[in-house]
N, C-alpha and C. Protein backbone atom coordinates (compact mmCIF):
# COMPACT_ATOMS: atom_id res chain seq x y z
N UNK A 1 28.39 30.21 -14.93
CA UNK A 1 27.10 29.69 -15.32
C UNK A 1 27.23 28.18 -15.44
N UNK A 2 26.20 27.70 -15.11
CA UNK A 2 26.45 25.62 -14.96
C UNK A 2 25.33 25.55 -16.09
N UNK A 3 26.10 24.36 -16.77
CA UNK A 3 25.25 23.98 -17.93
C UNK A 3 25.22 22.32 -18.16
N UNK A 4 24.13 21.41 -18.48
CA UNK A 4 24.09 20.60 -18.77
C UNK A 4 24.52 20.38 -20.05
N UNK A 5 25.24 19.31 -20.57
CA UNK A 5 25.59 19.27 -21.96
C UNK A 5 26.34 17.82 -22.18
N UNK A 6 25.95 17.75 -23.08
CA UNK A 6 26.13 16.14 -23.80
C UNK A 6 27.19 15.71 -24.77
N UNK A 7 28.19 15.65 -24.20
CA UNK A 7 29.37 15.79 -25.37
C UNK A 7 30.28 14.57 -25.62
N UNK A 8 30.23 13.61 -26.66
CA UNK A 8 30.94 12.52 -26.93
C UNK A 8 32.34 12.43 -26.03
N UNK A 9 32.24 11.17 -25.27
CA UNK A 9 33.27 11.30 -24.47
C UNK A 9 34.54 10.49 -25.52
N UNK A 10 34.77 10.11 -26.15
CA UNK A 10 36.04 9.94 -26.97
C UNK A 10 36.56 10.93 -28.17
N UNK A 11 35.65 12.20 -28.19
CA UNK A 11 36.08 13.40 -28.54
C UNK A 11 36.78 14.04 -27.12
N UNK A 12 36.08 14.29 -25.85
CA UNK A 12 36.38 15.11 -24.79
C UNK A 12 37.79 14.55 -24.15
N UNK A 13 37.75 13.24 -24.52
CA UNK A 13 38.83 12.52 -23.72
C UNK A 13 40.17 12.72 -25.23
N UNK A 14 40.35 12.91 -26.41
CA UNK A 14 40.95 13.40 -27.56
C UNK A 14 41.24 14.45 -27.24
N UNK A 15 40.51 15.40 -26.88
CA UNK A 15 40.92 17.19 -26.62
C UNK A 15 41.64 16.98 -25.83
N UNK A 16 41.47 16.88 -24.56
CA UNK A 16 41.89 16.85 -23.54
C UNK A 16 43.61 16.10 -23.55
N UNK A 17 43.72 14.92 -23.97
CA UNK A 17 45.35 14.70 -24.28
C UNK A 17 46.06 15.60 -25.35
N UNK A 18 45.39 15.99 -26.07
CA UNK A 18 45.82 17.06 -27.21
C UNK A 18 46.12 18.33 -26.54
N UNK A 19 45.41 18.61 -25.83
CA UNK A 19 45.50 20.34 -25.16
C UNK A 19 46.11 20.04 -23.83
N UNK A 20 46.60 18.72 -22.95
CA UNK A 20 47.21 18.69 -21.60
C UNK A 20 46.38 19.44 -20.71
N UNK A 21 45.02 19.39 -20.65
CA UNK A 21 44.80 20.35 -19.85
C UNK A 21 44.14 18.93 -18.72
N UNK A 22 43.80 19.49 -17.74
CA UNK A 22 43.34 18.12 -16.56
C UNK A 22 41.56 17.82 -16.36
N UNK A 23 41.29 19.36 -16.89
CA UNK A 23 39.64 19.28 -16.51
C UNK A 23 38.68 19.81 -17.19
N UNK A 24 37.51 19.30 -17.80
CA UNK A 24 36.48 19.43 -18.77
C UNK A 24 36.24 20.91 -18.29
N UNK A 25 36.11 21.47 -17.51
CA UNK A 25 36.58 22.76 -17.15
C UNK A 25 36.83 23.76 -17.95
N UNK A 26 38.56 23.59 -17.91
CA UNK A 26 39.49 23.55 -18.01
C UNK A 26 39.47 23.72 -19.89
N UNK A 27 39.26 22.64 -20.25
CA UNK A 27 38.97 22.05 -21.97
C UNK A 27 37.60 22.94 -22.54
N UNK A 28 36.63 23.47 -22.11
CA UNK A 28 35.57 24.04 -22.77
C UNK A 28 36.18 25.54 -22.61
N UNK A 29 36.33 26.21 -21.39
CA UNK A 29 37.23 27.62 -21.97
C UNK A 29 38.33 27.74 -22.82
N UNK A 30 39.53 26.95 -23.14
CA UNK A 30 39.90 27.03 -23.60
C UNK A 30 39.27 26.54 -25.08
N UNK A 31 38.47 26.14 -25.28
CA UNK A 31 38.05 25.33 -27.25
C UNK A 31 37.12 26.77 -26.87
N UNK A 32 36.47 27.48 -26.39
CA UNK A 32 35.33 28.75 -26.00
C UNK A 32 36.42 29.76 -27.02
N UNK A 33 37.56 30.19 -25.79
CA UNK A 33 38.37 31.34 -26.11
C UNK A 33 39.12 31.17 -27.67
N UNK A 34 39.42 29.58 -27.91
CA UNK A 34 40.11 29.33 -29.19
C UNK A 34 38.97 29.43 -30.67
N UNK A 35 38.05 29.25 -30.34
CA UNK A 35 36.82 29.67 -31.39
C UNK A 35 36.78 31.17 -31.54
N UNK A 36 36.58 31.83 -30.37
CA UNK A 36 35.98 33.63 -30.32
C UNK A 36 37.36 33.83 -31.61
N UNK A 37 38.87 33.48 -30.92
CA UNK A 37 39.77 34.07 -31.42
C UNK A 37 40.13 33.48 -32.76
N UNK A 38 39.50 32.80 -33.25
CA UNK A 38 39.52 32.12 -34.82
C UNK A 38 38.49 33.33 -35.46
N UNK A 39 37.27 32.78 -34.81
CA UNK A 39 36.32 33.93 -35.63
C UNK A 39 36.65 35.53 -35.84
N UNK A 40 37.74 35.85 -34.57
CA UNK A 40 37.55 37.51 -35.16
C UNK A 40 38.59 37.22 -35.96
N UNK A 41 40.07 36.57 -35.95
CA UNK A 41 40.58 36.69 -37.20
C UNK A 41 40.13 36.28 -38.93
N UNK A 42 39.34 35.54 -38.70
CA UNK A 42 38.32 35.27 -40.01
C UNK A 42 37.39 36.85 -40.52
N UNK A 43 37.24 37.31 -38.95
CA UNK A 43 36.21 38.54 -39.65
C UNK A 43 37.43 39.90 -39.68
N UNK A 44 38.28 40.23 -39.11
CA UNK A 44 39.29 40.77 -39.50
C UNK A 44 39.97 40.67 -40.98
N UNK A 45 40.17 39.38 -41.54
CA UNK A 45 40.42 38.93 -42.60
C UNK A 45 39.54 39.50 -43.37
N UNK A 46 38.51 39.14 -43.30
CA UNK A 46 36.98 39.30 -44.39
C UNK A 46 37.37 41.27 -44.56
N UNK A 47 37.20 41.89 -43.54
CA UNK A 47 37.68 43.18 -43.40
C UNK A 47 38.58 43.90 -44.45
N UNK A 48 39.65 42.92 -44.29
CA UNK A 48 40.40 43.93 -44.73
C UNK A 48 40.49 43.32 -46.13
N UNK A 49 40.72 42.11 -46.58
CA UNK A 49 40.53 41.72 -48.28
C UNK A 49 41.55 41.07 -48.34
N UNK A 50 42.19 41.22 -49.26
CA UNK A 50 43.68 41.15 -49.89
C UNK A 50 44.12 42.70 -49.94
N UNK A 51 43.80 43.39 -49.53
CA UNK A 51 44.79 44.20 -49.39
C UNK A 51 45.78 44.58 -48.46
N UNK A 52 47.19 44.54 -49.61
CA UNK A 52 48.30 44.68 -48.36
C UNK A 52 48.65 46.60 -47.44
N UNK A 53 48.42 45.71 -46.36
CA UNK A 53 48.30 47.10 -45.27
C UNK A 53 49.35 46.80 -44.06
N UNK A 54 49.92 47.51 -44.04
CA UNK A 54 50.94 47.71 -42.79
C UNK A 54 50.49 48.40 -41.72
N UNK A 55 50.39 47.17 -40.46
CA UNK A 55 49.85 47.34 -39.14
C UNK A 55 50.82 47.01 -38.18
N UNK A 56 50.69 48.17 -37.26
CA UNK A 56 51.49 48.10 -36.04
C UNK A 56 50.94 47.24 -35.00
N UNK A 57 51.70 46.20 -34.12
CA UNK A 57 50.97 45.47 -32.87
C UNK A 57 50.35 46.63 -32.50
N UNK A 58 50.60 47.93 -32.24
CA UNK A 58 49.50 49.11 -31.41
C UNK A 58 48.27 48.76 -32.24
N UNK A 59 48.23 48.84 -33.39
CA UNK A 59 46.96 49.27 -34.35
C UNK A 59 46.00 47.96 -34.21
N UNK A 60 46.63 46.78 -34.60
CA UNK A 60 46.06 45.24 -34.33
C UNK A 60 45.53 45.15 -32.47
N UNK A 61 45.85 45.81 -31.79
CA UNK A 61 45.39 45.52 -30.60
C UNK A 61 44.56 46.75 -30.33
N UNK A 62 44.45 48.09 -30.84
CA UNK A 62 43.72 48.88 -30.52
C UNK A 62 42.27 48.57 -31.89
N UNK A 63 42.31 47.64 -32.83
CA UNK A 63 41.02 46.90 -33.38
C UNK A 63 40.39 46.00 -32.96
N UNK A 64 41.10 45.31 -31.79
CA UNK A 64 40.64 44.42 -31.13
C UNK A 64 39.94 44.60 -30.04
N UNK A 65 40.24 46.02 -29.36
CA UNK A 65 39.63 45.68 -28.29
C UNK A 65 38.30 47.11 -29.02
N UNK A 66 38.33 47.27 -29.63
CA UNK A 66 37.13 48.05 -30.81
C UNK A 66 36.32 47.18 -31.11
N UNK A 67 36.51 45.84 -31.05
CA UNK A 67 35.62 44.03 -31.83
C UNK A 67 34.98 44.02 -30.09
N UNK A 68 35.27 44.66 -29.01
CA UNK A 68 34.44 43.86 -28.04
C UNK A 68 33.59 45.12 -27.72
């Protein structure tokens, strides 16, 4: 999808040496995919509380793909 968008270029040009990546491209999927995957661990978090629970990588990846 092509989108017009207006984004401070001494932020875009900051990301971009920070993340090594070469192309505004490039820099919006990755800050895209690094948001989704902040937010579900925030709502995962919210989920489960403080309570301590013992999870298998199986169990953490079979909730995840349950979040899409």
């Amino acid at each position: 999808m092509r989108s017009i968008i207006d984004i401070d270029d001494t932020l875009l040009e900051e990301a971009m040496k920070l993340t090594h990546v070469k192309t505004k491209k490039e820099l919006i999927q990755l800050s895209l995919s690094e948001l989704i995957r902040q937010k579900r661990r925030e709502r995962l978090r919210t989920k489960l509380g403080n309570t301590e629970i013992e999870l298998t990588l199986t169990d953490l990846q079979q909730m995840r793909r349950d979040e899409l």
